[in-house]
C-alpha atoms as a PDB file:
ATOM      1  CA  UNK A   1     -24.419  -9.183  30.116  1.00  0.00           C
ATOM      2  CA  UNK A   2     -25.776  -6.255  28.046  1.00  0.00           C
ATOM      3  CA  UNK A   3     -29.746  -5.964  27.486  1.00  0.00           C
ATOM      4  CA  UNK A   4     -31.039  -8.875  25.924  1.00  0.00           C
ATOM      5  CA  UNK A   5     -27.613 -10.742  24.450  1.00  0.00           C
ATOM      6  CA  UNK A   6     -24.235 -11.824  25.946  1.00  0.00           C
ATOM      7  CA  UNK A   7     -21.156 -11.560  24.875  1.00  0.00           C
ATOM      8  CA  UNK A   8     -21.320 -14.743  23.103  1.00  0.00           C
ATOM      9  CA  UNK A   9     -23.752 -14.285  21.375  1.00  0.00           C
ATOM     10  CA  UNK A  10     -22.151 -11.012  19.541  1.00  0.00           C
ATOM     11  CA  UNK A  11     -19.268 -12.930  18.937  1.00  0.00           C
ATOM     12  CA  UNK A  12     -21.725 -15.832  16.965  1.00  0.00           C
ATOM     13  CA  UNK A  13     -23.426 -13.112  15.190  1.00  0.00           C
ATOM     14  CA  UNK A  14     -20.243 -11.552  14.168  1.00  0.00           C
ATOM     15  CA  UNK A  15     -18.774 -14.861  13.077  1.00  0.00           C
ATOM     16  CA  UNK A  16     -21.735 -15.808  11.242  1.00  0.00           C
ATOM     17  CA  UNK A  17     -21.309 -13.021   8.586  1.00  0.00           C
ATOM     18  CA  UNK A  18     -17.304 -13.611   7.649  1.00  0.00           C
ATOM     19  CA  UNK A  19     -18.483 -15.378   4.410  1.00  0.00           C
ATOM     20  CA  UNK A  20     -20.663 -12.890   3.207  1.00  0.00           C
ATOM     21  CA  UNK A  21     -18.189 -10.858   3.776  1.00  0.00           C
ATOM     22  CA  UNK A  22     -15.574 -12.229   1.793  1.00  0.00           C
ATOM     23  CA  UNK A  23     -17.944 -12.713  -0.611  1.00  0.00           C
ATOM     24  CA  UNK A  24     -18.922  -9.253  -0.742  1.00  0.00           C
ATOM     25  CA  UNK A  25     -15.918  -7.581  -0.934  1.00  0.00           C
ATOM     26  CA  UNK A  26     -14.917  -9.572  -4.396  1.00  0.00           C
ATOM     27  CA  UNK A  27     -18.123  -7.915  -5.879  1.00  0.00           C
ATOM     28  CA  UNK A  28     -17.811  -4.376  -4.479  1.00  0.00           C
ATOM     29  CA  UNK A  29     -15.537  -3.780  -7.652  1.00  0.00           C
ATOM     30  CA  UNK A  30     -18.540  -4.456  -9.860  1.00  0.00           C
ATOM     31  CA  UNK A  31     -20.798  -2.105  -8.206  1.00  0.00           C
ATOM     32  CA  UNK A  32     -22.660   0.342 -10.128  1.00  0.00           C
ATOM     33  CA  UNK A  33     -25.072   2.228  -7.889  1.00  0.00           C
ATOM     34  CA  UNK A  34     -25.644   3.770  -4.414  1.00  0.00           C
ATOM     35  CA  UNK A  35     -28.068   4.809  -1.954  1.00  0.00           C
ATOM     36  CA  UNK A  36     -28.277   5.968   2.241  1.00  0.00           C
ATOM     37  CA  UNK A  37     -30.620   3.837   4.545  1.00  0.00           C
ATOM     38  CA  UNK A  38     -32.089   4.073   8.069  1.00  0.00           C
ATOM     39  CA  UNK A  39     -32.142   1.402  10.671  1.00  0.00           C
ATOM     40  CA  UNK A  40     -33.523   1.712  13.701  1.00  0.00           C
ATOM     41  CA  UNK A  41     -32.375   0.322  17.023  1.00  0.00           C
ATOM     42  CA  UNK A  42     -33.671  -0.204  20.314  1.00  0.00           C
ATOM     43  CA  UNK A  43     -30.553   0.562  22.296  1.00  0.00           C
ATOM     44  CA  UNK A  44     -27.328   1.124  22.746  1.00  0.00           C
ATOM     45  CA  UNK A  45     -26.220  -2.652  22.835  1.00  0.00           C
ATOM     46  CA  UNK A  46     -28.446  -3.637  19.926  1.00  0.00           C
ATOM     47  CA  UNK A  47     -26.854  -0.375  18.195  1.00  0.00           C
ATOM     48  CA  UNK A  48     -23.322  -1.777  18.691  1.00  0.00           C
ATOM     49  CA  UNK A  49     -24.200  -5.029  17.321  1.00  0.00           C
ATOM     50  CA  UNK A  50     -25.540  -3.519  14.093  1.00  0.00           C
ATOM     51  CA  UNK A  51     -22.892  -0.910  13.638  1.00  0.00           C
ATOM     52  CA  UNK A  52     -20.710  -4.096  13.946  1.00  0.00           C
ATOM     53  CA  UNK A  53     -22.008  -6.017  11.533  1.00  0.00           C
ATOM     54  CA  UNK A  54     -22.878  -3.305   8.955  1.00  0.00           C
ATOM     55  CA  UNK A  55     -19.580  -2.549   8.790  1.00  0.00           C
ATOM     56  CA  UNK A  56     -17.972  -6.322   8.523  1.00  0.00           C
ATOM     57  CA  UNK A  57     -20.265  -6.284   5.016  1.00  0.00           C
ATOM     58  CA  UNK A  58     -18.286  -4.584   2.754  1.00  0.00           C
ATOM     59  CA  UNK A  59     -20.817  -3.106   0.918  1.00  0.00           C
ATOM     60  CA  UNK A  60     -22.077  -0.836   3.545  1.00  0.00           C
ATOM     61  CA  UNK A  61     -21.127   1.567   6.375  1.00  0.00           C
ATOM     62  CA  UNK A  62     -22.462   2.907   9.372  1.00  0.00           C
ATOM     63  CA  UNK A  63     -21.627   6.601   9.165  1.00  0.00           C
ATOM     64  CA  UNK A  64     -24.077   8.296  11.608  1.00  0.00           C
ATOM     65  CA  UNK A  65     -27.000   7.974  14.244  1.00  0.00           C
ATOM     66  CA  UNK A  66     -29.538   9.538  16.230  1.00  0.00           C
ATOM     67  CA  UNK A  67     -32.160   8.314  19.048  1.00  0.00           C
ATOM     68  CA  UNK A  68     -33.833   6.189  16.870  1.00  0.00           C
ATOM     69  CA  UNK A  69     -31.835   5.267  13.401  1.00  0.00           C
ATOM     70  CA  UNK A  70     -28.101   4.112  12.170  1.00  0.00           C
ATOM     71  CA  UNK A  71     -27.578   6.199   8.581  1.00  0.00           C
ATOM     72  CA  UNK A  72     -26.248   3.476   6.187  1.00  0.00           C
ATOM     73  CA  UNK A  73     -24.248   4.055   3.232  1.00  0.00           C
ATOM     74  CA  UNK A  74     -25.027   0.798   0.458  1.00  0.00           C
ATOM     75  CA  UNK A  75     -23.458   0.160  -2.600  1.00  0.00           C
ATOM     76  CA  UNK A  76     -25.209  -2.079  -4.471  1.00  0.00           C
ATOM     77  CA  UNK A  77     -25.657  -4.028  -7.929  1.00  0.00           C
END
């Protein structure tokens, strides 16, 4: 076990977001605008989860980090 979650739990979490990201990824064609956002984390587990699920969403990337936030690439509406 990592931190605070288990293994099944990722796996729940990462399950959890399949339809929105089906979803998703039939709108990204109809996207008109953009924008970078920071998250921040508490460690390196709860890092990996986010990273994870950011990038399952089609609409946004994880593309960098630091101590304290992910940098987030959105495309939105």
């Amino acid at each position: 076990m990592f931190g605070n979650i288990s293994f099944f739990k990722l796996l729940f979490i990462l399950l959890k977001s399949i339809p929105k990201t089906l979803l998703e990824s039939f709108f990204i064609f109809f996207s008109k605008s953009e924008e970078v956002l920071f998250l921040d984390y508490k460690d390196d587990f709860d890092m990996l989860v986010k990273i994870l699920s950011i990038t399952l969403t089609p609409k946004t990337i994880a593309f960098d980090h630091d101590e304290k936030y992910l940098y987030i690439h959105k495309m939105g509406d």
